[in-house]
Protein backbone atom coordinates (compact mmCIF):
# COMPACT_ATOMS: atom_id res chain seq x y z
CA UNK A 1 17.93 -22.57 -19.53
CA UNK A 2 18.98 -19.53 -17.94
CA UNK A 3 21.15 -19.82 -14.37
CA UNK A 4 21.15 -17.30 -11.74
CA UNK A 5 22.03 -16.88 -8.45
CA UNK A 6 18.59 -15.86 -6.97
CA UNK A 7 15.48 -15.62 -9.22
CA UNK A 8 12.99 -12.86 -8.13
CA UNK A 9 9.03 -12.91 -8.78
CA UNK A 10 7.65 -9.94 -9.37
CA UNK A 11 9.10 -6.37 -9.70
CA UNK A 12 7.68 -4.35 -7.20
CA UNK A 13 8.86 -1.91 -4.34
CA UNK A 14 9.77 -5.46 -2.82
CA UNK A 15 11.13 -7.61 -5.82
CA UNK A 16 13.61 -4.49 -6.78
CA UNK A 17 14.52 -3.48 -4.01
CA UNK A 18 15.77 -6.89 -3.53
CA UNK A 19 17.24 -7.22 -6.94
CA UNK A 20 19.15 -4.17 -6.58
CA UNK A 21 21.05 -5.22 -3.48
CA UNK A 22 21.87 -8.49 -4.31
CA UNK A 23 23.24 -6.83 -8.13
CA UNK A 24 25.06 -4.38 -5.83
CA UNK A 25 26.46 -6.96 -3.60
CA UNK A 26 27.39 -9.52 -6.66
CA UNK A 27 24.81 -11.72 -6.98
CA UNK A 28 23.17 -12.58 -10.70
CA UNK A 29 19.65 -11.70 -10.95
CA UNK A 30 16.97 -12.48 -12.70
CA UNK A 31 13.58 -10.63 -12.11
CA UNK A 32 10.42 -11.83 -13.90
CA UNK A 33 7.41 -9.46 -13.82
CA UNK A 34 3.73 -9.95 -15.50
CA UNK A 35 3.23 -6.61 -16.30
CA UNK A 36 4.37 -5.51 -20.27
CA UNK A 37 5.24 -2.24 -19.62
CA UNK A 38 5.58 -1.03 -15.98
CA UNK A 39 7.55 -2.23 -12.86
CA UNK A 40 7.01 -0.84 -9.17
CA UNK A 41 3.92 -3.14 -8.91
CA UNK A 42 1.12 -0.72 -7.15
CA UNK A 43 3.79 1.68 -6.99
CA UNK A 44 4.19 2.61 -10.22
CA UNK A 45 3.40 5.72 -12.21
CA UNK A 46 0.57 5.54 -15.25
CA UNK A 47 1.39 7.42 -17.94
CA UNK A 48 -1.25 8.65 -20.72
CA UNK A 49 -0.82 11.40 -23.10
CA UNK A 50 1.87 13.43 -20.99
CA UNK A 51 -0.43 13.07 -17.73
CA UNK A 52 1.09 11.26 -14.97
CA UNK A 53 -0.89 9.02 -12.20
CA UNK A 54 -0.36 6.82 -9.07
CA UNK A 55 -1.78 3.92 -8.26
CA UNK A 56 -3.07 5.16 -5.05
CA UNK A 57 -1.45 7.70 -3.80
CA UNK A 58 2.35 6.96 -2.55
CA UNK A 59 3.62 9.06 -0.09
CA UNK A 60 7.48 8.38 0.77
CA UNK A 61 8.11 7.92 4.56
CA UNK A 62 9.77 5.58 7.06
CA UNK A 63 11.07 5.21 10.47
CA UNK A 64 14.08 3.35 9.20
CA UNK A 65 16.82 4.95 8.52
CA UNK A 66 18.10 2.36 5.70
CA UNK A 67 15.00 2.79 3.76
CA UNK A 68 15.26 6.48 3.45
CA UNK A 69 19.20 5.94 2.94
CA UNK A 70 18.19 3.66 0.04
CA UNK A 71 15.56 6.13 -1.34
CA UNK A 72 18.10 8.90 -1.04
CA UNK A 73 20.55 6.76 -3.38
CA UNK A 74 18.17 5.98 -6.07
CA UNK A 75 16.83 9.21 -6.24
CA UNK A 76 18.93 11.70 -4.95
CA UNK A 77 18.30 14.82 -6.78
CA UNK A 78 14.61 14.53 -7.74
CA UNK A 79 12.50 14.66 -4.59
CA UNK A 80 10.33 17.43 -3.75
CA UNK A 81 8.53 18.01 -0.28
CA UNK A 82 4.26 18.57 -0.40
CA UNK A 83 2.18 20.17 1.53
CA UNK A 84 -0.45 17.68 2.98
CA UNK A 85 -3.92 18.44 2.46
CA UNK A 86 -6.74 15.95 2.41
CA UNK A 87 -10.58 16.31 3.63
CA UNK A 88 -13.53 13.94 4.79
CA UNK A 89 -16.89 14.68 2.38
CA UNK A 90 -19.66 13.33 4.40
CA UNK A 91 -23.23 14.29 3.95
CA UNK A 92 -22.46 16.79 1.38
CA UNK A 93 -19.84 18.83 3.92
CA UNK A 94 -15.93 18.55 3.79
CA UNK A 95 -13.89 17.94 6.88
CA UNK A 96 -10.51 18.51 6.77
CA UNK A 97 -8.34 15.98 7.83
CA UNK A 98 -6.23 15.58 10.47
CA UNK A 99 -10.04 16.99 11.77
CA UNK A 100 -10.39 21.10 12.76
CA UNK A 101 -12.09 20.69 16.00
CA UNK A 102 -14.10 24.29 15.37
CA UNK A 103 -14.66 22.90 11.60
CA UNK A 104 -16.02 19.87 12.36
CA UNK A 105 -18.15 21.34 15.25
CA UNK A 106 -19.69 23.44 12.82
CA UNK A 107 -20.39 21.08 10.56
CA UNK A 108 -21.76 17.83 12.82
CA UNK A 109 -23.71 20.52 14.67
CA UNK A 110 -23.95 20.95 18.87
CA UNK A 111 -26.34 18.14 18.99
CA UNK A 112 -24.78 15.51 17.28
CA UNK A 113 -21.30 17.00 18.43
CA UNK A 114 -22.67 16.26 22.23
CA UNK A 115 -23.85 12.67 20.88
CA UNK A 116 -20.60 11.50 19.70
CA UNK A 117 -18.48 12.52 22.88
CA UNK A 118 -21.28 10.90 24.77
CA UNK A 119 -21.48 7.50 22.42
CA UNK A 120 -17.37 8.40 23.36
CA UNK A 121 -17.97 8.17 26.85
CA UNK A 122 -19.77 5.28 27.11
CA UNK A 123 -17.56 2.92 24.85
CA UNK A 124 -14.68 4.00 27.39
CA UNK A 125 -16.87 3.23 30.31
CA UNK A 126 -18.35 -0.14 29.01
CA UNK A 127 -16.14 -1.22 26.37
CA UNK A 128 -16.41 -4.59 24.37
CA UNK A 129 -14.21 -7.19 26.14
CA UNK A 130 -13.80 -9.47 23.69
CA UNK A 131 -12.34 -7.91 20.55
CA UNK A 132 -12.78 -9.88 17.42
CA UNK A 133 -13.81 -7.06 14.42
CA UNK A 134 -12.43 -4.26 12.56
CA UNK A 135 -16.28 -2.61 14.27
CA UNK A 136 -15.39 -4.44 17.78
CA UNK A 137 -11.82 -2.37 18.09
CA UNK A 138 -13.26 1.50 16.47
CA UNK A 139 -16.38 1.65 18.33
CA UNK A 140 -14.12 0.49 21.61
CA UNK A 141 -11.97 3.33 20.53
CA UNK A 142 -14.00 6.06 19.57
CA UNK A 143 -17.42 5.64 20.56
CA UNK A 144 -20.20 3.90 17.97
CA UNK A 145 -21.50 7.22 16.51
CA UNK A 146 -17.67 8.22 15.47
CA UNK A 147 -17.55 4.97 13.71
CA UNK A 148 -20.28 5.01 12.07
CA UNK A 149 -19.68 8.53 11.12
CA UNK A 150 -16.01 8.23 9.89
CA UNK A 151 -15.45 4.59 10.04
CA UNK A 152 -17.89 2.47 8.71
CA UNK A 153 -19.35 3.31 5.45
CA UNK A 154 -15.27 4.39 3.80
CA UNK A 155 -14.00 1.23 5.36
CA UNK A 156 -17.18 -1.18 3.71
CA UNK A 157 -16.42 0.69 0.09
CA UNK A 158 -13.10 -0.04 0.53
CA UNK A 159 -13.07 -4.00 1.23
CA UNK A 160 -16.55 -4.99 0.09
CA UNK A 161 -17.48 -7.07 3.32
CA UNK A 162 -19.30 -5.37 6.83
CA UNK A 163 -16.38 -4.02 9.31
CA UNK A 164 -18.10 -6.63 11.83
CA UNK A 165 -16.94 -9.38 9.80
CA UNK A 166 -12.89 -8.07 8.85
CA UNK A 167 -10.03 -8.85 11.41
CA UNK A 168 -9.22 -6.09 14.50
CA UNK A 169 -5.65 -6.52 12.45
CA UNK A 170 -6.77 -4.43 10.21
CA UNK A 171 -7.59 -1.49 13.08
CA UNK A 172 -4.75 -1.99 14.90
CA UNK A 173 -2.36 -2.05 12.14
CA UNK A 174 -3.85 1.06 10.26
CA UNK A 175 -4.96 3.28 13.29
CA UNK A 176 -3.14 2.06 15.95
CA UNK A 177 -1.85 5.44 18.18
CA UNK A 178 -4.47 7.71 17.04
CA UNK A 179 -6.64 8.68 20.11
CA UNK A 180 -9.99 10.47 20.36
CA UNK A 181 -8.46 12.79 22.74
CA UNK A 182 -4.86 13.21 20.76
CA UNK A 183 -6.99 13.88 18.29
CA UNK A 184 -9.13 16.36 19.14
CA UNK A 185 -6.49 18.66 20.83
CA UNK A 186 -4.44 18.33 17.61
CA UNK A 187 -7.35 19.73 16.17
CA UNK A 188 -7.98 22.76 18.64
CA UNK A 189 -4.89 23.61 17.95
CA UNK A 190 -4.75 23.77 14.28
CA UNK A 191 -7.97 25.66 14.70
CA UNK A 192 -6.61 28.20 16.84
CA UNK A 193 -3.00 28.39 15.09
CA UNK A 194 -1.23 27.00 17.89
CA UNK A 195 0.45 23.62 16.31
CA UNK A 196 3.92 25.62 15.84
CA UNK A 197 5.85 22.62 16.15
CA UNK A 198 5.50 20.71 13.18
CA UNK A 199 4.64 17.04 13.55
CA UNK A 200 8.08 14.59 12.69
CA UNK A 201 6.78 11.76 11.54
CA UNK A 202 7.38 9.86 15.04
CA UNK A 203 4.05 10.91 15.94
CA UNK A 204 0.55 9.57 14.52
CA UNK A 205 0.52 8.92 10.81
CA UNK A 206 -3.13 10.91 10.55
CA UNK A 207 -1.60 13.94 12.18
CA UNK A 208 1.27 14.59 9.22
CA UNK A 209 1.36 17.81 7.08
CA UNK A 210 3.83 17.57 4.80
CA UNK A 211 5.77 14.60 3.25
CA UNK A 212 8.30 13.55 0.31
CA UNK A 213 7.38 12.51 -2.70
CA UNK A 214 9.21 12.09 -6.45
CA UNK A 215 8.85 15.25 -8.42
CA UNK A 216 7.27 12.31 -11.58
CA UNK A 217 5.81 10.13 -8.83
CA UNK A 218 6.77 7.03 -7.05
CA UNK A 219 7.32 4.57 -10.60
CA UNK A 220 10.05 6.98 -11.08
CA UNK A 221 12.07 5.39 -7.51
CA UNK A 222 11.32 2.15 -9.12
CA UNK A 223 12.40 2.73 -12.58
CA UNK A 224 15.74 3.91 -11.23
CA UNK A 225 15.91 0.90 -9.77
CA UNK A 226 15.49 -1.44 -12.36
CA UNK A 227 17.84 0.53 -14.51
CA UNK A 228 20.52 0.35 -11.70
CA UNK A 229 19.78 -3.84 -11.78
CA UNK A 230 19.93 -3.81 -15.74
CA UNK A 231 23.25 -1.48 -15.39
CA UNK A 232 24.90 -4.40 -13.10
CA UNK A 233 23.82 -7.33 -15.06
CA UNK A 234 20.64 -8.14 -13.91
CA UNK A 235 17.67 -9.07 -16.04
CA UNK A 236 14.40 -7.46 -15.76
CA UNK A 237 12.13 -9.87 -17.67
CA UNK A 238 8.92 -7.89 -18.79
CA UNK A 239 5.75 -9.39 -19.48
CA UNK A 240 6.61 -13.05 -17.87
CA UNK A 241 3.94 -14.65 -16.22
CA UNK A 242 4.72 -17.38 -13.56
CA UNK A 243 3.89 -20.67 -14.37
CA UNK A 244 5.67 -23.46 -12.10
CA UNK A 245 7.97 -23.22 -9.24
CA UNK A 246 9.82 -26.78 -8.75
CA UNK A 247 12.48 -27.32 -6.26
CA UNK A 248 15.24 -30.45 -7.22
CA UNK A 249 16.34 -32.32 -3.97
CA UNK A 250 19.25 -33.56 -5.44
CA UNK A 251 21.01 -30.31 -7.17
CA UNK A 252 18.94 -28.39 -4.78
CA UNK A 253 18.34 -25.59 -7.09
CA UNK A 254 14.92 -24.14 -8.33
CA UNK A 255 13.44 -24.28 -11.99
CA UNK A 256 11.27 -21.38 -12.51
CA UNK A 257 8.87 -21.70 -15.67
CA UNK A 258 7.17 -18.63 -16.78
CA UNK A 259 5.14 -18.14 -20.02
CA UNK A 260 6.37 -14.52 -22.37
CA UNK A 261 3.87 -14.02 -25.52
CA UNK A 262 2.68 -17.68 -25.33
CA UNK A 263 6.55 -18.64 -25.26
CA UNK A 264 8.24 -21.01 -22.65
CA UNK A 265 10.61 -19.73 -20.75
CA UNK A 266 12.47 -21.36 -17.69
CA UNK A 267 14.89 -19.92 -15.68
CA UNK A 268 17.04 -22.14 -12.91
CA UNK A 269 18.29 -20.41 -8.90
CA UNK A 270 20.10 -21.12 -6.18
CA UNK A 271 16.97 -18.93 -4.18
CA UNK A 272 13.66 -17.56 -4.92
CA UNK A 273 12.48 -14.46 -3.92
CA UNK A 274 8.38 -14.02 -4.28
CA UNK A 275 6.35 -11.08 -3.78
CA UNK A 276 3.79 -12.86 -5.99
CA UNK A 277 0.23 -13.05 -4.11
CA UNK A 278 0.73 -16.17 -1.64
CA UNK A 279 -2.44 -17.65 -2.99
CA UNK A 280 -1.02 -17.84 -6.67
CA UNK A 281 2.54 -18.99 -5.65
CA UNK A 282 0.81 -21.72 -3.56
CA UNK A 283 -1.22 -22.89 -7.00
CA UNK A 284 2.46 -22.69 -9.22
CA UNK A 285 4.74 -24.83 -6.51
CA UNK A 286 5.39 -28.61 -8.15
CA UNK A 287 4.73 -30.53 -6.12
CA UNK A 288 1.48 -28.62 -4.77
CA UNK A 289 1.62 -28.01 -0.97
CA UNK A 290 -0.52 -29.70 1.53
CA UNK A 291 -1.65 -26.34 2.75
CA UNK A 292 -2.85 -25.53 -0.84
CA UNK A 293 -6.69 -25.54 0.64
CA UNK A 294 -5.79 -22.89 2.93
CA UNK A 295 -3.68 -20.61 0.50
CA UNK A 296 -6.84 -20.67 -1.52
CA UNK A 297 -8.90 -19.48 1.25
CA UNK A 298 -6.76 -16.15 1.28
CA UNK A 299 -8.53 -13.63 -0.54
CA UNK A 300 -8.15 -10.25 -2.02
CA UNK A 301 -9.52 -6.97 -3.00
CA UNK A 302 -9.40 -5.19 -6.45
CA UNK A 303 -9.13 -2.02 -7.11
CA UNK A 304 -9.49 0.84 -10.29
CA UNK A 305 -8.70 3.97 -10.51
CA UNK A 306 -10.50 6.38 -13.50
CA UNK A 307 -7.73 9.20 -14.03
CA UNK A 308 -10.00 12.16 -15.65
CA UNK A 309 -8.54 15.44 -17.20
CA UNK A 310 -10.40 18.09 -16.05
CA UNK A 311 -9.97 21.84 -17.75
CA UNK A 312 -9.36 23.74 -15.10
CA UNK A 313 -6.62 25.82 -13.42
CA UNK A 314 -7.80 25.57 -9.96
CA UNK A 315 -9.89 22.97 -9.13
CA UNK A 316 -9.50 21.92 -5.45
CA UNK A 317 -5.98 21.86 -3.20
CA UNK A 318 -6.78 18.56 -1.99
CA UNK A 319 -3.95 15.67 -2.20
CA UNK A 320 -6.76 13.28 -1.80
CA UNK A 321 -10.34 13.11 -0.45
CA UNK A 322 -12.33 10.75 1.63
CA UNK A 323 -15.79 9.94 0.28
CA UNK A 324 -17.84 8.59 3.30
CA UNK A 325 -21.50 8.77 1.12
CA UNK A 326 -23.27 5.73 0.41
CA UNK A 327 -24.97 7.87 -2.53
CA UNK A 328 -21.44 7.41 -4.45
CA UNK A 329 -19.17 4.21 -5.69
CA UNK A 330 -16.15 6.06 -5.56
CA UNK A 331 -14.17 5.91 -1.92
CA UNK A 332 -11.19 8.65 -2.70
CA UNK A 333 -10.27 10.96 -5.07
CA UNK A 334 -6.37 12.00 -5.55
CA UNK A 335 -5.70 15.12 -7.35
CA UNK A 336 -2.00 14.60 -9.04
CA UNK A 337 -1.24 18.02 -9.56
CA UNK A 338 -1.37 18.65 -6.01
CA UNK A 339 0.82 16.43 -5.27
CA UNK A 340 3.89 17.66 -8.05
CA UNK A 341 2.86 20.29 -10.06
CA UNK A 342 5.06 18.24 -13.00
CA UNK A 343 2.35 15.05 -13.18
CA UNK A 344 0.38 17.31 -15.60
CA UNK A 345 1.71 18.83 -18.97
CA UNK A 346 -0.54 21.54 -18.64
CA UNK A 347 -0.70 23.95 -15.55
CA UNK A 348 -4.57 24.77 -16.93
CA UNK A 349 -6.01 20.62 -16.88
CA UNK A 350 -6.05 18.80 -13.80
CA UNK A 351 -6.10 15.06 -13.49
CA UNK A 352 -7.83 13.60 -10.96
CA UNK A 353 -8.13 9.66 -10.09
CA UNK A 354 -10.87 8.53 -8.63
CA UNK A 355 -10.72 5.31 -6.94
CA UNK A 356 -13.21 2.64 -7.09
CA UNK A 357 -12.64 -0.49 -4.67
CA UNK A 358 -14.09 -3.54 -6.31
CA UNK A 359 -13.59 -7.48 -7.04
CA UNK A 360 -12.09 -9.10 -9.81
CA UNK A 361 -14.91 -10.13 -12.54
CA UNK A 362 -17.61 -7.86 -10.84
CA UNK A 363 -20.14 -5.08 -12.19
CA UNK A 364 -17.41 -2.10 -11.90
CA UNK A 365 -14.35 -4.44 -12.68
CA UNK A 366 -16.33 -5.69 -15.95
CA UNK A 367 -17.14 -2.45 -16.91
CA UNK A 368 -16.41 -1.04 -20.26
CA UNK A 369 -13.52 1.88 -19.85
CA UNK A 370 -15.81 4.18 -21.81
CA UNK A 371 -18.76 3.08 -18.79
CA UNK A 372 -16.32 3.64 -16.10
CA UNK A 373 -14.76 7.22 -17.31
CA UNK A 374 -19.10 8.46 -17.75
CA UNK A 375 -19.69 7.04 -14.02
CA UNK A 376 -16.78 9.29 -12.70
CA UNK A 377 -17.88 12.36 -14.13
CA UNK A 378 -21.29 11.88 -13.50
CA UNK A 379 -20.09 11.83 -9.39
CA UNK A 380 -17.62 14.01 -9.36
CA UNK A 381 -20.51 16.49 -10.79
CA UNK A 382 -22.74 14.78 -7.93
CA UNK A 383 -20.06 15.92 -5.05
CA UNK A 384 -20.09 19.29 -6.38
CA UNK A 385 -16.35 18.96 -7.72
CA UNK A 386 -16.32 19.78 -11.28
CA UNK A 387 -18.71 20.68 -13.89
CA UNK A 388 -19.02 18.06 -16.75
CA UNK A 389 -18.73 20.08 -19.29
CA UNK A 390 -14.85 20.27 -18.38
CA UNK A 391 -13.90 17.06 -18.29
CA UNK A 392 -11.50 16.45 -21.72
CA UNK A 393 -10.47 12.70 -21.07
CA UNK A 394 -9.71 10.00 -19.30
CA UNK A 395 -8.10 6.69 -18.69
CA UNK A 396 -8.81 3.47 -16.31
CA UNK A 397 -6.30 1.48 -14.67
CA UNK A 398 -7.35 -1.88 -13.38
CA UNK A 399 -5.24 -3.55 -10.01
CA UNK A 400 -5.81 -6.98 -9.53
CA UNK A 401 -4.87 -8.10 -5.70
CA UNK A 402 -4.26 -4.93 -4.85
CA UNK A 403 -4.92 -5.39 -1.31
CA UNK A 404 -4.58 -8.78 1.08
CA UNK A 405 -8.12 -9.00 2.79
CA UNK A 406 -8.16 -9.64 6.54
CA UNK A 407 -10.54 -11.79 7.28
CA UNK A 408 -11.48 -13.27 10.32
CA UNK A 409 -9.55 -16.53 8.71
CA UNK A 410 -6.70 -14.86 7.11
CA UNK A 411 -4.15 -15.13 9.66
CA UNK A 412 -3.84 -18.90 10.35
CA UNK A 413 -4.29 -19.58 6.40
CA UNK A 414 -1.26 -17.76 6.50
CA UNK A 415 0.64 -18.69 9.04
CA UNK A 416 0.00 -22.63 7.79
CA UNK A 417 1.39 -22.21 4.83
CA UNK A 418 4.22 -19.92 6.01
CA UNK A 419 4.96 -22.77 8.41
CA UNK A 420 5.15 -25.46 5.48
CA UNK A 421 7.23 -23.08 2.54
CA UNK A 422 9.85 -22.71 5.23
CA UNK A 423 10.04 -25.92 6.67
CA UNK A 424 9.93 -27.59 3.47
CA UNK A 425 12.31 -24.78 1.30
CA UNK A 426 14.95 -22.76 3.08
CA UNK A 427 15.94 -21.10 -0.52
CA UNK A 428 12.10 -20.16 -1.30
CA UNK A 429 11.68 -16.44 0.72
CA UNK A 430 8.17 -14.77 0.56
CA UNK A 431 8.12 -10.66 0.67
CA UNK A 432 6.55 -7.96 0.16
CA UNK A 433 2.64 -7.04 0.98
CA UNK A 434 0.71 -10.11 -1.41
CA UNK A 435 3.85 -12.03 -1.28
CA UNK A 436 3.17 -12.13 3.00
CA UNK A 437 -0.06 -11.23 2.61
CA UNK A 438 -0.21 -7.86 4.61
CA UNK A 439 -0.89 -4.59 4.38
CA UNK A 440 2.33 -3.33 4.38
CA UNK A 441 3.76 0.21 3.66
CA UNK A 442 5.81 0.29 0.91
CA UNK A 443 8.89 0.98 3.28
CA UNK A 444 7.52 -2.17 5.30
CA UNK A 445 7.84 -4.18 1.90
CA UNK A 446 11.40 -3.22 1.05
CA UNK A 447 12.37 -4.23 5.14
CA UNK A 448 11.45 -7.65 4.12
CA UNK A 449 13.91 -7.71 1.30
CA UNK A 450 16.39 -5.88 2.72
CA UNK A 451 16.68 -8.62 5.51
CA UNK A 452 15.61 -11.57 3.37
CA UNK A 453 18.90 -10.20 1.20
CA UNK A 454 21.12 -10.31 4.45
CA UNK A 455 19.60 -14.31 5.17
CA UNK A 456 20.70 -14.99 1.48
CA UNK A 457 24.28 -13.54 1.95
CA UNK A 458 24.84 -15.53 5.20
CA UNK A 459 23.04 -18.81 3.84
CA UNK A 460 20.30 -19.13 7.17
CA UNK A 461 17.32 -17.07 8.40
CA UNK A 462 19.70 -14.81 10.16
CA UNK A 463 16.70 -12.15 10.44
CA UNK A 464 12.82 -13.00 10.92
CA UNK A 465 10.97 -10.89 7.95
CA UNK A 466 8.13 -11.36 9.55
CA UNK A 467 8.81 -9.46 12.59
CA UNK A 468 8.81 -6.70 10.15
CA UNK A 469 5.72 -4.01 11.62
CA UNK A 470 4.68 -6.87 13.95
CA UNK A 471 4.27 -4.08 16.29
CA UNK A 472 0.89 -3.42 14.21
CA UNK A 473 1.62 0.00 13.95
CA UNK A 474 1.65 2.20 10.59
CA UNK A 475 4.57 4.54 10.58
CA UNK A 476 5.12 7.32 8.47
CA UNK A 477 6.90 10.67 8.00
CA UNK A 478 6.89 13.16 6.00
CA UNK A 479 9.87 16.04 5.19
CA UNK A 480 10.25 16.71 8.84
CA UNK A 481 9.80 13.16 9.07
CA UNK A 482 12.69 12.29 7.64
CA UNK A 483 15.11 14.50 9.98
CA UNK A 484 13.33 12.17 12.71
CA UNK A 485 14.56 8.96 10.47
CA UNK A 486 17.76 9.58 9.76
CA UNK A 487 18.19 10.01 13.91
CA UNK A 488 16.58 7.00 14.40
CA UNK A 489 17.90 3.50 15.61
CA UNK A 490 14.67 1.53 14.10
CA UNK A 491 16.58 -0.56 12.03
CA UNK A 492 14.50 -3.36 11.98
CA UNK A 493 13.71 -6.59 13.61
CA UNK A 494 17.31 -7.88 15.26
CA UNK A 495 19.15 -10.68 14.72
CA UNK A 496 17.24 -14.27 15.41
CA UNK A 497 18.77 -16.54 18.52
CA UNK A 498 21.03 -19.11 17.10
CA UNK A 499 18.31 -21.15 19.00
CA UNK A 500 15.39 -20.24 16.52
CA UNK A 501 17.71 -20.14 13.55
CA UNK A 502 18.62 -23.71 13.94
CA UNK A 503 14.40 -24.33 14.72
């Protein structure tokens, strides 16, 4: 049996980022991941026959100054800054976004144009009191016929469930800042060339046009990172599945069993770090908690993305688009070349992912890849985007749990069983988006180990993780950004009271 200092579950933006402190501060690691092949969780970087795609889409941006100091260390020669482009299709038109206000004029039309300020109006005039939906908080912010426009249909593809059933949470930590009116004067002025002053990332995450990103995408941040671990020490243990988490009250150190190739394997820590979903880590702790019905109540969206390669020099600028049609599956579309021209060995073949938002063990999920590459040529023909006859490939990634569903239940499931890991284990720490079950950024995920790393070095909860984007609100910056970052004295949640500590 192996002994570390701090076993880690799962490497991720999270898990690593927390392994690589603790190897840089002196700690032995020990990092056990399920995945055979890559690390950076839903941040890695896919790689098939030269061509190079995200899981997603991961732009790099952060008002904190230590994550960008952190991403600056690990990668400090190889980042590149993009332009931003992305566009709405809706009813068979494209709509750039951040919106045009001329553009989109055109396209709604005068009539439906006047509609929507006057839906507008009337929300502001008689809005809902009593705010309980995702629907409840966008139509109180932008009128009904905006949300139903711009909202609704993207945001149903996306988590599988009606907006009128999904947590405000999920508004006010995704949207949160972005007004109507901001909006709409940002877009006059992009329409009439007057936005000189380019937007710094301390303003509304929609309204960015440029950002950072790694010039081989964002698995290339986290394979530095696990490299830098492995350099120090560390382990890295691929293709280890977690299979029991028991704490001993008398030695009060953690046995960790995980499964590799239908091998045991146990590991035994002083602290555990888990970015593992909360629902599965709930199901592995020995003995099983009492909040075990609630953890299983938390539940999750899937999510696949069909990478084709497309022969074609100049297919669309696009980073990503928006599909708001009910006509299609697919809810976005990235286009990796736009965003580094060295994700594609070929300047004349694009490859594009097309993102399909699903559930574990459903009709896409299920479906053969051979079924699933067809379907995304067939649509991308059906927007108008390519012509079959050009597509030469393609691949399918599958992401279980890819995102934490917010529910209108989700929040006291999790906060019960929050309540009972760290009343019951002060050496058991939960990160990371599944591991706290939140839709964090991955900036917001490496906060939580950065700070659950400072509570392990001074042996309490010195620092609340989960003050980390209480606020709601989703940050982000992009080159400009990161000027505005490096000047900025978001650090992160402060200290605890010695009062709460000792709570």
């Amino acid at each position: 049996m192996a002994a570390v200092d701090v076993a880690i579950i799962g490497a991720g933006p999270a898990g690593l980022t927390a392994g690589y402190l603790l190897t840089k501060a002196g700690y032995s690691v020990a990092i056990i991941e399920k995945d055979a092949t890559y690390v950076g969780g839903i941040s890695r970087t896919v790689e098939h026959e030269g061509f190079r795609f995200d899981i997603g889409g991961h732009r790099f941006f952060s008002k904190s100054k230590e994550v960008v100091d952190l991403w600056n260390e690990l990668l400090p020669d190889d980042f590149i800054e993009r332009p931003r482009m992305s566009r709405i299709y809706y009813e068979g038109k494209f709509y750039s976004y951040p919106l045009r206000a001329f553009e989109a004029l055109a396209n709604l039309g005068i009539l439906r144009s006047i509609w929507c300020m006057a839906s507008f109006a009337k929300a502001k005039l008689l809005p809902k009191r009593d705010i309980k939906s995702f629907e409840d908080w966008t139509v109180n912010a932008f009128g009904r016929k905006l949300y139903a426009i711009f909202f609704k249909t993207y945001t149903e593809k996306v988590w599988g469930m009606p907006c009128d059933q999904m947590s405000a949470d999920w508004a006010a930590q995704r949207i949160k800042g972005l007004s109507l009116w901001g909006a709409v004067i940002d877009g006059l002025k992009r329409s009439l060339g007057l936005n000189k002053r380019p937007n710094d990332g301390m303003q509304t995450k929609t309204l960015l046009e440029s950002f950072r990103y790694p010039r081989l995408g964002p698995g290339m941040m986290w394979d530095a990172a696990r490299d830098r671990i492995v350099e120090r020490g560390g382990q890295v243990l691929m293709g280890h599945a977690l299979r029991q988490l028991s704490f001993n009250q008398t030695t009060q150190r953690w046995t960790i069993a995980a499964t590799h190739d239908g091998d045991a394997v146990t590991l035994n820590a002083a602290h555990v770090i888990s970015s593992a979903p909360m629902r599965e880590l709930a199901s592995r702790l020995h003995p099983l908690p009492a909040t075990l019905p609630e953890a299983a109540n938390l539940k999750y969206r899937d999510f696949l993305t069909v990478a084709l390669m497309i022969r074609s020099p100049d297919l669309f600028p696009d980073n990503w688009i928006y599909i708001h049609d009910p006509k299609v599956k697919v809810g976005r579309i990235q286009n990796f070349r736009s965003w580094s021209p060295e994700m594609v060995p070929d300047s004349a073949i694009a490859c594009v992912g097309l993102e399909y938002f699903c559930f574990e063990g459903d009709g896409l999920w299920a479906s053969s890849d051979e079924e699933l590459i067809a379907l995304a040529t067939t649509e991308m023909a059906a927007l108008g985007l390519c012509d079959p006859a050009q597509v030469e490939g393609g691949a399918v990634v599958r992401q279980e749990k890819a995102y934490p569903v917010y529910d209108e239940d989700y929040a006291q499931n999790v906060d019960m069983l929050r309540r009972e890991i760290e009343g019951r284990y002060p050496t058991l720490h939960c990160v990371g988006r599944n591991g706290m079950h939140r839709y964090n950024n991955q900036d917001h995920a490496m906060m939580t180990a950065m700070l659950t790393v400072r509570n392990i070095e001074a042996g309490a909860r010195v620092y609340d993780i989960w003050a980390v984007n209480e606020d709601a609100e989703y940050h982000e910056s992009g080159n400009e950004g990161e000027q505005a970052a490096l000047g900025s004295l978001r650090q992160g949640p402060a200290r605890l009271p010695a009062a709460r500590r000792a709570a």
